[in-house]
PDB file of N, CA and C in Angstrom:
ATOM      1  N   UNK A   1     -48.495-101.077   2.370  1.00  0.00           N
ATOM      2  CA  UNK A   1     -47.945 -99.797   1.994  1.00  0.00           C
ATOM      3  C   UNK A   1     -46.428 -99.919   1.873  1.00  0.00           C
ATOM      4  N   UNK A   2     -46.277 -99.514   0.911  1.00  0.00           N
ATOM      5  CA  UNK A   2     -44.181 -99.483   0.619  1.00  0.00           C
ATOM      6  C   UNK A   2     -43.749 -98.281   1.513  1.00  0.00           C
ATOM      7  N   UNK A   3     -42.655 -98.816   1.661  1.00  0.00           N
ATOM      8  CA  UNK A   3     -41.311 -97.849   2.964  1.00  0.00           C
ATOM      9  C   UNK A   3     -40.834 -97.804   2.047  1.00  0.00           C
ATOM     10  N   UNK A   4     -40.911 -96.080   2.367  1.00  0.00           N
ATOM     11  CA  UNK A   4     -39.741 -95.256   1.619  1.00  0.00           C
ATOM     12  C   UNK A   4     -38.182 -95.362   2.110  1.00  0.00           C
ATOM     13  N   UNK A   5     -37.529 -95.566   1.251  1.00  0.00           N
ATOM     14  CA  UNK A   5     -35.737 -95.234   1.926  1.00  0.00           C
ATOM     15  C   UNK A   5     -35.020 -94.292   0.810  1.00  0.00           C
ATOM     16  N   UNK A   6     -34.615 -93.951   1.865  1.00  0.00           N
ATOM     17  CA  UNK A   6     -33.655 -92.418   1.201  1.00  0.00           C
ATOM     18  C   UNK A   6     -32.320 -92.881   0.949  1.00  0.00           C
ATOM     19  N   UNK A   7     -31.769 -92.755  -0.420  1.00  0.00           N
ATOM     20  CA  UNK A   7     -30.288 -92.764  -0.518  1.00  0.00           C
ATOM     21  C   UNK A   7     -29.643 -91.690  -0.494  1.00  0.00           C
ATOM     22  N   UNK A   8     -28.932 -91.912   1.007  1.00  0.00           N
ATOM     23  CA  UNK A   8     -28.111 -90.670   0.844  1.00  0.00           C
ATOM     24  C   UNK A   8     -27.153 -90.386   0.488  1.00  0.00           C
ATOM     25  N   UNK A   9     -25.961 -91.906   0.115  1.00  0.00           N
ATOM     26  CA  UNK A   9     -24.662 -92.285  -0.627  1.00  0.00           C
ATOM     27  C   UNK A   9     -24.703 -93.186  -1.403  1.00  0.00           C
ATOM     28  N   UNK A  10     -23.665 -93.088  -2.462  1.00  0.00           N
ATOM     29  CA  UNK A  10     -23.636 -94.469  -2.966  1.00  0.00           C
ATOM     30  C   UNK A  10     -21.409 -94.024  -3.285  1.00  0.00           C
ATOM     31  N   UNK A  11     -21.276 -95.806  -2.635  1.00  0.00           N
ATOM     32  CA  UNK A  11     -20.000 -96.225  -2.697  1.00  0.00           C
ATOM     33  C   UNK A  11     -19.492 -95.859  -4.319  1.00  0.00           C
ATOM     34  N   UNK A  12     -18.411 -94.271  -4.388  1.00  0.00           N
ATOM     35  CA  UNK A  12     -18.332 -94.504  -5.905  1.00  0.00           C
ATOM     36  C   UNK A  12     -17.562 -95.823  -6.259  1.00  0.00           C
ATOM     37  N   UNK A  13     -16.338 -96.267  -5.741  1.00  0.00           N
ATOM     38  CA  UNK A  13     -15.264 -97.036  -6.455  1.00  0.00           C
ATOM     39  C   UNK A  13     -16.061 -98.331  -6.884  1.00  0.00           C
ATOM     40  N   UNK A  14     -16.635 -99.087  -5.911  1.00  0.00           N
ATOM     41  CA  UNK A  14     -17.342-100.378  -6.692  1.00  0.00           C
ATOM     42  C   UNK A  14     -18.198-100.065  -7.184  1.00  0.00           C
ATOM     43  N   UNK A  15     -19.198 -98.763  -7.525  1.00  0.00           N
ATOM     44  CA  UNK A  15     -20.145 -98.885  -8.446  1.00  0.00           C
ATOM     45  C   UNK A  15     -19.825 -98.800  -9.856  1.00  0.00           C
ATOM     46  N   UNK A  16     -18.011 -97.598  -9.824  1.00  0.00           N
ATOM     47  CA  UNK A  16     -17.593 -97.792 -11.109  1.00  0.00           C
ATOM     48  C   UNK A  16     -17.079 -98.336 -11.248  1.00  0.00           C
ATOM     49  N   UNK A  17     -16.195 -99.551 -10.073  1.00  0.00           N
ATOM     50  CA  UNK A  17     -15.787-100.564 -10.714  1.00  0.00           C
ATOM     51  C   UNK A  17     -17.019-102.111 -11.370  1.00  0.00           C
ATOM     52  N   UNK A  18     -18.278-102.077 -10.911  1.00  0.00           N
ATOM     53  CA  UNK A  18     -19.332-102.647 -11.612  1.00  0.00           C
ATOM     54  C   UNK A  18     -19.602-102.076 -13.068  1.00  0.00           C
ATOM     55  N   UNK A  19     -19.608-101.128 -13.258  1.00  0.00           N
ATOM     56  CA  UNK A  19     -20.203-100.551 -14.402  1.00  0.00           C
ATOM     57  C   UNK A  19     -18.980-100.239 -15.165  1.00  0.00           C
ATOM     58  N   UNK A  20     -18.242-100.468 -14.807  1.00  0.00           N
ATOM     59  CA  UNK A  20     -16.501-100.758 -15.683  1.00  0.00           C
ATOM     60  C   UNK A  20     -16.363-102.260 -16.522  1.00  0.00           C
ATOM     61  N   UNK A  21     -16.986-102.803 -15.663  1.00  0.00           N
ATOM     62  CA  UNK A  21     -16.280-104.383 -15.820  1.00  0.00           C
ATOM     63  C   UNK A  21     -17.857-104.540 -17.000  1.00  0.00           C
ATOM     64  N   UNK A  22     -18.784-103.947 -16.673  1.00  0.00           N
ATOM     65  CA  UNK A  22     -20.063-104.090 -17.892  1.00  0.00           C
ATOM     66  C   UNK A  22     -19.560-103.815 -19.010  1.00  0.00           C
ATOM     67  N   UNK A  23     -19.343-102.779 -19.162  1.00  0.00           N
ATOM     68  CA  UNK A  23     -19.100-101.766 -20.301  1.00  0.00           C
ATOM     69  C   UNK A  23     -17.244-102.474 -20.840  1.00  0.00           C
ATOM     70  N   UNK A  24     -16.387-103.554 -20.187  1.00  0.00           N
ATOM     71  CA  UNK A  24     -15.632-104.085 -20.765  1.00  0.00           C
ATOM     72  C   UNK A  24     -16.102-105.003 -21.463  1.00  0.00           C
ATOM     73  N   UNK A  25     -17.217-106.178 -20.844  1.00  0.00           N
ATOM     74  CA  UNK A  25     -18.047-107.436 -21.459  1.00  0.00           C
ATOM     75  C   UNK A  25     -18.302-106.775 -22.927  1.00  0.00           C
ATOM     76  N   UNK A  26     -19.172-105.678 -23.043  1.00  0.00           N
ATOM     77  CA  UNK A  26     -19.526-104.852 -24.117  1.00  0.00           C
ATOM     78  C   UNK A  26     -18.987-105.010 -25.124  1.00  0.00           C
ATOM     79  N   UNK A  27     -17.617-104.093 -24.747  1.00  0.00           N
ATOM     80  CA  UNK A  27     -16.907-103.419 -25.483  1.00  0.00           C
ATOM     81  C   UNK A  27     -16.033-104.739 -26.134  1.00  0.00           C
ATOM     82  N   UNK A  28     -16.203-105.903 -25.238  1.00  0.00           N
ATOM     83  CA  UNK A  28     -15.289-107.205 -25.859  1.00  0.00           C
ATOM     84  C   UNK A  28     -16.243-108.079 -26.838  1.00  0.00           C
ATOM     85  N   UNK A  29     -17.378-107.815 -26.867  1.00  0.00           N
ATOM     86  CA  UNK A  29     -18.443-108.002 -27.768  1.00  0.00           C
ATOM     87  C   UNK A  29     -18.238-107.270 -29.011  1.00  0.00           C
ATOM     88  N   UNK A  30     -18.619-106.076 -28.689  1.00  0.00           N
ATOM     89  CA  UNK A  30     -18.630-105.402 -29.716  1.00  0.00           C
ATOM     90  C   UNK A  30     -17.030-105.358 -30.486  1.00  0.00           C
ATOM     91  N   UNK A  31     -15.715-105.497 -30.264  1.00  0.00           N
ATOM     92  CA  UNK A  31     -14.605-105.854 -30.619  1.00  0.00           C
ATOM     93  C   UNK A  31     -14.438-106.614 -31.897  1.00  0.00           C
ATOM     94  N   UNK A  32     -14.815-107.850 -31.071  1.00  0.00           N
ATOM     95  CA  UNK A  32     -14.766-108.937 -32.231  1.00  0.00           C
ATOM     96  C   UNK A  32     -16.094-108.540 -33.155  1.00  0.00           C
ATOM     97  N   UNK A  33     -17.137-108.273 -33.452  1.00  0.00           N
ATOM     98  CA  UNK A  33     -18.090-108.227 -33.768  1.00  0.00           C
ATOM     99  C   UNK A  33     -17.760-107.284 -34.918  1.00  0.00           C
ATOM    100  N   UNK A  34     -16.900-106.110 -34.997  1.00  0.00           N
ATOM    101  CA  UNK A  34     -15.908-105.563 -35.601  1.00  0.00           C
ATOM    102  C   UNK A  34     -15.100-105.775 -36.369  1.00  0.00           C
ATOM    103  N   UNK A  35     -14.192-106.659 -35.520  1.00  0.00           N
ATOM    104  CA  UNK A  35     -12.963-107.154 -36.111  1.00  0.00           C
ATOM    105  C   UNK A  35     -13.494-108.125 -37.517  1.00  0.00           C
ATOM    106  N   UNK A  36     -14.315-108.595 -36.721  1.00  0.00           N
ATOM    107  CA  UNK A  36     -15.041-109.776 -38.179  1.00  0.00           C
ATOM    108  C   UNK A  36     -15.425-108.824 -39.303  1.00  0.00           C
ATOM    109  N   UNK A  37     -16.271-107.902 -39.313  1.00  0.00           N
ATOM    110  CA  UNK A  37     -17.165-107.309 -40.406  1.00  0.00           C
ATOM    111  C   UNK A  37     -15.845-106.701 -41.297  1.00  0.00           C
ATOM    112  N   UNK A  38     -14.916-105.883 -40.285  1.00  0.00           N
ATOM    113  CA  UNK A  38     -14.248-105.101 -40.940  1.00  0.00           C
ATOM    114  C   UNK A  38     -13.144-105.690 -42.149  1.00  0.00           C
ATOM    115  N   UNK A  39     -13.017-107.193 -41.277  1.00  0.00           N
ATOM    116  CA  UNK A  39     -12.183-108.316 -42.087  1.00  0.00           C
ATOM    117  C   UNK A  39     -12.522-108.643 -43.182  1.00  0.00           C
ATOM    118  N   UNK A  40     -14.163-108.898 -43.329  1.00  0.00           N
ATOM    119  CA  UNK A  40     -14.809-109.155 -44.440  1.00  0.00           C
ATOM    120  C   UNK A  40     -15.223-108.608 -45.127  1.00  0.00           C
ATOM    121  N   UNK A  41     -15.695-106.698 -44.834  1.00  0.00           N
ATOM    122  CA  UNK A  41     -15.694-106.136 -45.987  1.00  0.00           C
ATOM    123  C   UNK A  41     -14.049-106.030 -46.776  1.00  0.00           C
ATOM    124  N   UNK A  42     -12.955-106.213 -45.980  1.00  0.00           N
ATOM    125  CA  UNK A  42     -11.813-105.754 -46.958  1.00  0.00           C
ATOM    126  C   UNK A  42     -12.041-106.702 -47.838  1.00  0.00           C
ATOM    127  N   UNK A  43     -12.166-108.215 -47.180  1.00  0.00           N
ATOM    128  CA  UNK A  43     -11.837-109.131 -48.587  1.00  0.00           C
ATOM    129  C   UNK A  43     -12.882-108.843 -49.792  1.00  0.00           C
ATOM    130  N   UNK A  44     -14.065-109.000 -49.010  1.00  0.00           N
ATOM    131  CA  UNK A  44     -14.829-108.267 -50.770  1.00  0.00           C
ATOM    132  C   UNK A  44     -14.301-107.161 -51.036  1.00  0.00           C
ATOM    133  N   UNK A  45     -13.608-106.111 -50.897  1.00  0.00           N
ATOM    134  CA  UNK A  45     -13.503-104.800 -51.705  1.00  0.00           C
ATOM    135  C   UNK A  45     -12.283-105.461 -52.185  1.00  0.00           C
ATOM    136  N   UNK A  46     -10.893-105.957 -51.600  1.00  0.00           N
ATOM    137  CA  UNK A  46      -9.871-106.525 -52.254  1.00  0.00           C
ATOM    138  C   UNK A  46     -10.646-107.591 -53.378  1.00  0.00           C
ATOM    139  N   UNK A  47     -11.259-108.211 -53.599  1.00  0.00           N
ATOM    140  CA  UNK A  47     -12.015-109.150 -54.715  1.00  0.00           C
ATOM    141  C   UNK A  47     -12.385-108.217 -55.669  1.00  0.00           C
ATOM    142  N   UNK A  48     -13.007-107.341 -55.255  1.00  0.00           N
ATOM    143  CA  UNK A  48     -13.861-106.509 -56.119  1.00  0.00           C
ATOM    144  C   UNK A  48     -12.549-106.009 -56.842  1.00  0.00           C
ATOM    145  N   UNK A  49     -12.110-105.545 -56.370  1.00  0.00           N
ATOM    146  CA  UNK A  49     -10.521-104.789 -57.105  1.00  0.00           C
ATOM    147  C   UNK A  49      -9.710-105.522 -57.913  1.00  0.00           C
ATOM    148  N   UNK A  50      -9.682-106.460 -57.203  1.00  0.00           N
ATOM    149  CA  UNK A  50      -8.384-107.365 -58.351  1.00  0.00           C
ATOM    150  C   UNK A  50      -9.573-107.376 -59.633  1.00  0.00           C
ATOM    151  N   UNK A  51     -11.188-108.240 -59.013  1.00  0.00           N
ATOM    152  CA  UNK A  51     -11.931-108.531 -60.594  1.00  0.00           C
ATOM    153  C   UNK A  51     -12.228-107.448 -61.533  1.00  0.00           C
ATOM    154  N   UNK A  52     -12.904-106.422 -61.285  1.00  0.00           N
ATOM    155  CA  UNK A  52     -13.507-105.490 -61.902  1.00  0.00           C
ATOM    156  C   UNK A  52     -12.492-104.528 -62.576  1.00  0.00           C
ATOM    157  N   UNK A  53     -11.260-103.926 -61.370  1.00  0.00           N
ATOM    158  CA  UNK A  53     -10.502-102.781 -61.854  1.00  0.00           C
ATOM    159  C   UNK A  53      -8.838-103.582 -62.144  1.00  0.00           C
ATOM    160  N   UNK A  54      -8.436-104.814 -62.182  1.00  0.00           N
ATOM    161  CA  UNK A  54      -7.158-105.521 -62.351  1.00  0.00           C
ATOM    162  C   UNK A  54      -6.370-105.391 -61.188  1.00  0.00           C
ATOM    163  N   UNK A  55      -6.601-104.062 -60.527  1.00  0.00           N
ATOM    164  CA  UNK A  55      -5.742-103.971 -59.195  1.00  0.00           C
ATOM    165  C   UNK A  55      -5.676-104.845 -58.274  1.00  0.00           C
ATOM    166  N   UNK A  56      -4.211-105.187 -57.643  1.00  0.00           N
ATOM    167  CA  UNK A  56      -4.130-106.238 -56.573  1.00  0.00           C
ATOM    168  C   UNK A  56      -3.606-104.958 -55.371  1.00  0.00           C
ATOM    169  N   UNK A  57      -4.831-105.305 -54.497  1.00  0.00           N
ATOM    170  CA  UNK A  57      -4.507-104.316 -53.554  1.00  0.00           C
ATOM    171  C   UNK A  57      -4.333-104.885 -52.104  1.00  0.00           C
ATOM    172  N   UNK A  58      -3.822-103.921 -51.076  1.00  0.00           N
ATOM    173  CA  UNK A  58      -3.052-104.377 -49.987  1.00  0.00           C
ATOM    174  C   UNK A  58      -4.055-102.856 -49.020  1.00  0.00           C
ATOM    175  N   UNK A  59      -4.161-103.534 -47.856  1.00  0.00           N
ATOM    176  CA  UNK A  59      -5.080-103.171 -47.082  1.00  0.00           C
ATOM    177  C   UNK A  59      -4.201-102.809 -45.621  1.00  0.00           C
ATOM    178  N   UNK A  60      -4.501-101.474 -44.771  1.00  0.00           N
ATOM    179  CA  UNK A  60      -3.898-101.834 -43.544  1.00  0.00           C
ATOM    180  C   UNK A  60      -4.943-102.423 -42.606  1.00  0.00           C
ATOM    181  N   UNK A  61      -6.515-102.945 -43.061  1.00  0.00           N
ATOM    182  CA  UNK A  61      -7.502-103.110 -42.246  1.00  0.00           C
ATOM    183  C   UNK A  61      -7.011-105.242 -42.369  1.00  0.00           C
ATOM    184  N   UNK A  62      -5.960-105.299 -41.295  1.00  0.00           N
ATOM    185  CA  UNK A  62      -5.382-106.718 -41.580  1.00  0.00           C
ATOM    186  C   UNK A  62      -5.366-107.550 -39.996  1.00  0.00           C
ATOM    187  N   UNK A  63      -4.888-108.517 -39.935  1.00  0.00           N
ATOM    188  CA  UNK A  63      -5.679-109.435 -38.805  1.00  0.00           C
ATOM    189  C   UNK A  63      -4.639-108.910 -37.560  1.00  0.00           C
ATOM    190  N   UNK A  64      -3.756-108.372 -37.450  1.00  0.00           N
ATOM    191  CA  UNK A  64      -3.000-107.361 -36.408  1.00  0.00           C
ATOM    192  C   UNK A  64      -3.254-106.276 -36.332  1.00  0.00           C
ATOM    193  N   UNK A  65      -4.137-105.624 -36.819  1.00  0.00           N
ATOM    194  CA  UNK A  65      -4.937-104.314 -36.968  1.00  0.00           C
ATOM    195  C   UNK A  65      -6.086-104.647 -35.884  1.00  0.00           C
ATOM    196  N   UNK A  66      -6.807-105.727 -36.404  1.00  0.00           N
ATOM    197  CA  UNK A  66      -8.109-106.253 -35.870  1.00  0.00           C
ATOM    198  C   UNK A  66      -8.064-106.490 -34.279  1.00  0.00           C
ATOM    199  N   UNK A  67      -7.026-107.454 -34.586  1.00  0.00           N
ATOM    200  CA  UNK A  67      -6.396-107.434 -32.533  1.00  0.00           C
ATOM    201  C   UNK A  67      -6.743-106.469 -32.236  1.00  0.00           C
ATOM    202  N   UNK A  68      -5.749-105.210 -32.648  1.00  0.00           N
ATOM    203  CA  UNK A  68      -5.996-104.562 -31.274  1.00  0.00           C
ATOM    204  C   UNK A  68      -6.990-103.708 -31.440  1.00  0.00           C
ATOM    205  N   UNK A  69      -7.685-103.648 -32.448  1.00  0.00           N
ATOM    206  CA  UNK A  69      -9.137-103.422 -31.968  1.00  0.00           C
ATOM    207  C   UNK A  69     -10.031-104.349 -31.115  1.00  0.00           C
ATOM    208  N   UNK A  70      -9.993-105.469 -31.311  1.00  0.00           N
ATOM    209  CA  UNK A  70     -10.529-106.661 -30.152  1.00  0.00           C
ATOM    210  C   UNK A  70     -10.118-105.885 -28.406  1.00  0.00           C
ATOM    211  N   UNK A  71      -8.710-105.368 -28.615  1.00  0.00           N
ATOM    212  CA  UNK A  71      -7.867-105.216 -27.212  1.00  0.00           C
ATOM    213  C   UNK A  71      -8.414-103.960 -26.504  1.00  0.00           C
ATOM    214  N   UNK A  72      -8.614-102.950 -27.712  1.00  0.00           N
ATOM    215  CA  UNK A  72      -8.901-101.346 -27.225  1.00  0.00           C
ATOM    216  C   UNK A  72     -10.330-101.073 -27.255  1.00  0.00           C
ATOM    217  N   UNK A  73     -10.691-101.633 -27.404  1.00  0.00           N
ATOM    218  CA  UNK A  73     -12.063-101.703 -27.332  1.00  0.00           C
ATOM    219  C   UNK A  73     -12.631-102.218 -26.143  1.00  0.00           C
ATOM    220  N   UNK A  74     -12.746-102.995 -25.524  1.00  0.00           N
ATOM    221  CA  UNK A  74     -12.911-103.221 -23.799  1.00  0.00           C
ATOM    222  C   UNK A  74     -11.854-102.733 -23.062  1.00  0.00           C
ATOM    223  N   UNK A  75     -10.985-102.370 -23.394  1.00  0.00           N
ATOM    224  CA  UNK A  75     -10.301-101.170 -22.582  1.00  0.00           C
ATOM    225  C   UNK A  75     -10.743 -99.923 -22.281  1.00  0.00           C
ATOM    226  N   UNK A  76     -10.527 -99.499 -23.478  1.00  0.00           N
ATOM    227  CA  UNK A  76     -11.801 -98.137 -23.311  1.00  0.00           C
ATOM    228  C   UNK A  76     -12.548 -98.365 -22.831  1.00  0.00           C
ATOM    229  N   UNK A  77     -14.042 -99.190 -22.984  1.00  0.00           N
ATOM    230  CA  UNK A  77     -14.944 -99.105 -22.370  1.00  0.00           C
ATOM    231  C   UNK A  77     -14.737 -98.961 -20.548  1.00  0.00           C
ATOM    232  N   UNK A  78     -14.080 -99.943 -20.421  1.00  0.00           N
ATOM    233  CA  UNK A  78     -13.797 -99.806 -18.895  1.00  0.00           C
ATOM    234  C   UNK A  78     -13.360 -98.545 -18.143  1.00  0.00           C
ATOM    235  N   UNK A  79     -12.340 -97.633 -19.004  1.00  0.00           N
ATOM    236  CA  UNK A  79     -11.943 -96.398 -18.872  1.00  0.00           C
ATOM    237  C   UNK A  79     -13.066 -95.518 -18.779  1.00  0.00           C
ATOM    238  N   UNK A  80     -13.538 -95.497 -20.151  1.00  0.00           N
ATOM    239  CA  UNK A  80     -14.682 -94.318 -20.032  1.00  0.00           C
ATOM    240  C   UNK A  80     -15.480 -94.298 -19.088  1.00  0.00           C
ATOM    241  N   UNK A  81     -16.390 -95.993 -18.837  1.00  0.00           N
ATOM    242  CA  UNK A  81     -17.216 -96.387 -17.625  1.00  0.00           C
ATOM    243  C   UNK A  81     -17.095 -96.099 -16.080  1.00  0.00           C
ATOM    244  N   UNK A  82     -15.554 -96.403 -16.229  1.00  0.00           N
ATOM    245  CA  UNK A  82     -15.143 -96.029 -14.683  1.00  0.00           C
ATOM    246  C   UNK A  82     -14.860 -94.930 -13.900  1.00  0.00           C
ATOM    247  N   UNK A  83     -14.786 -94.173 -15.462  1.00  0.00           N
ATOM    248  CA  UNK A  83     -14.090 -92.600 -15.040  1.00  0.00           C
ATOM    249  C   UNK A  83     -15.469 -92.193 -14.855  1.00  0.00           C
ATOM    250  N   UNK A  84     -16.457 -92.499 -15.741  1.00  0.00           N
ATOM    251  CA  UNK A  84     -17.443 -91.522 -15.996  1.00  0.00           C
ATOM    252  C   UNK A  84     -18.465 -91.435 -14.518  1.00  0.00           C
ATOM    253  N   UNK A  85     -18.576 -93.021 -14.004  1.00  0.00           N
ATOM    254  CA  UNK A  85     -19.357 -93.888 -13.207  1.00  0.00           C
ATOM    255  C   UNK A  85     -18.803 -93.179 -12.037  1.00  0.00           C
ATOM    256  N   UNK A  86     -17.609 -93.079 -11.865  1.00  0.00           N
ATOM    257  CA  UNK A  86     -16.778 -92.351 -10.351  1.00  0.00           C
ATOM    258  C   UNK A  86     -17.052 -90.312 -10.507  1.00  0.00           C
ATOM    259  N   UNK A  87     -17.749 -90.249 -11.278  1.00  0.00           N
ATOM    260  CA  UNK A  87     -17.527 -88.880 -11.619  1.00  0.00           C
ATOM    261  C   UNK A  87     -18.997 -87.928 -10.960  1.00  0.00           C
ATOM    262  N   UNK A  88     -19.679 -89.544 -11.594  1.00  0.00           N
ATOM    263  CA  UNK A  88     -21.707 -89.301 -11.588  1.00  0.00           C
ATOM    264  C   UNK A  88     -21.700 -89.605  -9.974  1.00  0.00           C
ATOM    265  N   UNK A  89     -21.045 -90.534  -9.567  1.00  0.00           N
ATOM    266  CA  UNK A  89     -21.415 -91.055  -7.957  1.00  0.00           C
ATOM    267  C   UNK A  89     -20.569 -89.812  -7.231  1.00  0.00           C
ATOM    268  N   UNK A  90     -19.915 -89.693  -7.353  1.00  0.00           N
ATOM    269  CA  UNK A  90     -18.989 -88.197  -6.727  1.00  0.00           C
ATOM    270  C   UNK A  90     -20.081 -86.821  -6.345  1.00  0.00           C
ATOM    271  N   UNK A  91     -20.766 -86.840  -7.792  1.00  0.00           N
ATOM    272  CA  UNK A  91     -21.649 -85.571  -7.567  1.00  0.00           C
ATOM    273  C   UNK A  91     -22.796 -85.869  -6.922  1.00  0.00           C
ATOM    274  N   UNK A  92     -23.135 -86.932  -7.284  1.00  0.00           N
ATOM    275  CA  UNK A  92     -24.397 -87.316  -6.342  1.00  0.00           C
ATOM    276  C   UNK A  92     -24.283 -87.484  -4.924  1.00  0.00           C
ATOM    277  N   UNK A  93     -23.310 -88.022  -4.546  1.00  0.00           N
ATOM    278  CA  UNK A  93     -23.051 -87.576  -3.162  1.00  0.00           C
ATOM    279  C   UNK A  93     -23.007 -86.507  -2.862  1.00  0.00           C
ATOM    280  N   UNK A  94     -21.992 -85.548  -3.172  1.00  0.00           N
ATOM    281  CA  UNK A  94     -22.468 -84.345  -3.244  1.00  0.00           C
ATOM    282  C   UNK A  94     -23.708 -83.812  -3.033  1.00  0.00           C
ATOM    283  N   UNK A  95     -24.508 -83.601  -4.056  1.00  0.00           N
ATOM    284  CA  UNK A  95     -26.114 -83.606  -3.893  1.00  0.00           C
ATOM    285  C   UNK A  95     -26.849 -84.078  -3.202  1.00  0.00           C
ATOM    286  N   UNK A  96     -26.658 -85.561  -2.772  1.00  0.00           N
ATOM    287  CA  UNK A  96     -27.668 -86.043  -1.695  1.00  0.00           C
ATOM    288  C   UNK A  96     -27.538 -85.935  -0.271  1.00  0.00           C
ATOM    289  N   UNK A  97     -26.040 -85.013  -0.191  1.00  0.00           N
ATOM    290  CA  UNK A  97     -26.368 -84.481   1.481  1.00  0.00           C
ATOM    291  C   UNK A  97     -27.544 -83.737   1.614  1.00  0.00           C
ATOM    292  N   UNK A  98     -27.528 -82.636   0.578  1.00  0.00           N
ATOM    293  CA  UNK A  98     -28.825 -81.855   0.782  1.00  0.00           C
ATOM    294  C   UNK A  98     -29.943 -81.963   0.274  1.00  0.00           C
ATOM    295  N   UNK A  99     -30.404 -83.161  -0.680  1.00  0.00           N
ATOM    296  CA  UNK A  99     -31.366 -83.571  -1.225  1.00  0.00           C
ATOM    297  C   UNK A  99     -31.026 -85.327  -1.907  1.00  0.00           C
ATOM    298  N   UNK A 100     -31.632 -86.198  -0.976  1.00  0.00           N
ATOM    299  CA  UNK A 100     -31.379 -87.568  -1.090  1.00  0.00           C
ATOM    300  C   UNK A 100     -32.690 -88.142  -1.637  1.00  0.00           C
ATOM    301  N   UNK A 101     -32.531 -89.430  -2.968  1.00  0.00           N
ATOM    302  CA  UNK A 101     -33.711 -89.428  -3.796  1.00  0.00           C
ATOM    303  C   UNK A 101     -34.439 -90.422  -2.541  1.00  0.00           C
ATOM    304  N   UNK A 102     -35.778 -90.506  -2.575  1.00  0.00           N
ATOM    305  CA  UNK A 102     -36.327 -91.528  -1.733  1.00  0.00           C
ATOM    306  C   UNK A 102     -37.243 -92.302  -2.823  1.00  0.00           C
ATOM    307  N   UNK A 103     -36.702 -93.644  -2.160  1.00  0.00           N
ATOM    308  CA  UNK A 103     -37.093 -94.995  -3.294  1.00  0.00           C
ATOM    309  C   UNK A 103     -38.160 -95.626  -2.253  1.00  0.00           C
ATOM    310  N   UNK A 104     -39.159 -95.830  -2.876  1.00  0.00           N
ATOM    311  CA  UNK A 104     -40.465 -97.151  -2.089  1.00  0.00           C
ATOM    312  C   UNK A 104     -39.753 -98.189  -2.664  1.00  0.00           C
ATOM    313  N   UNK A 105     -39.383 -99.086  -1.571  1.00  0.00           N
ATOM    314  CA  UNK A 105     -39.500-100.538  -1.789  1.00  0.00           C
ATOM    315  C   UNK A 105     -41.019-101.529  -1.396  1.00  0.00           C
ATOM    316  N   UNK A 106     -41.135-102.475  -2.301  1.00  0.00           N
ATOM    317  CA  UNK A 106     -42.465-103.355  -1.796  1.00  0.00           C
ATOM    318  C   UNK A 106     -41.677-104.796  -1.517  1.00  0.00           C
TER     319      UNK A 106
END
């Protein structure tokens, strides 16, 4: 038979600092993953432009643009994560003085 245990806290700062540091891995994924596509649709639309319409065109979607999307992008994430993560564990404490979830472990 599984024992029930009741959580009645959970530590906010390291849970949002865990779920900070996730949601940076992420967000440094998803960055570059970005930075690339966005790089490569300009050059085909700059191609497309010079061939089709004669225009030689100039883009601000350029490889110092891209940085700091690489940069703000796991930044944020960590921000949003940590704020959000310290916000959810805050209330739940809150809540589980007077109603704490009970988990079966096996």
């Amino acid at each position: 038979m599984a024992k029930a245990t009741l959580i009645k806290r959970i530590p906010p700062v390291p849970i949002a600092i865990a779920v900070g540091l996730v949601n940076l891995i992420i967000g440094l994924i998803l960055g570059i993953i970005n930075a690339i596509s966005v790089l490569r649709i300009n050059a085909i639309l700059q191609d497309a432009l010079v061939k089709y319409a004669g225009i030689s065109a100039t883009s601000i979607w350029t490889v110092p643009s891209q940085i700091w999307t690489i940069l703000a992008f796991p930044i944020s994430g960590f921000i949003i994560g940590f704020l959000g993560t310290l916000v959810v564990a805050w209330v739940y404490n809150m809540v589980a003085s007077k109603n704490p979830i009970k988990l079966e472990l096996r």
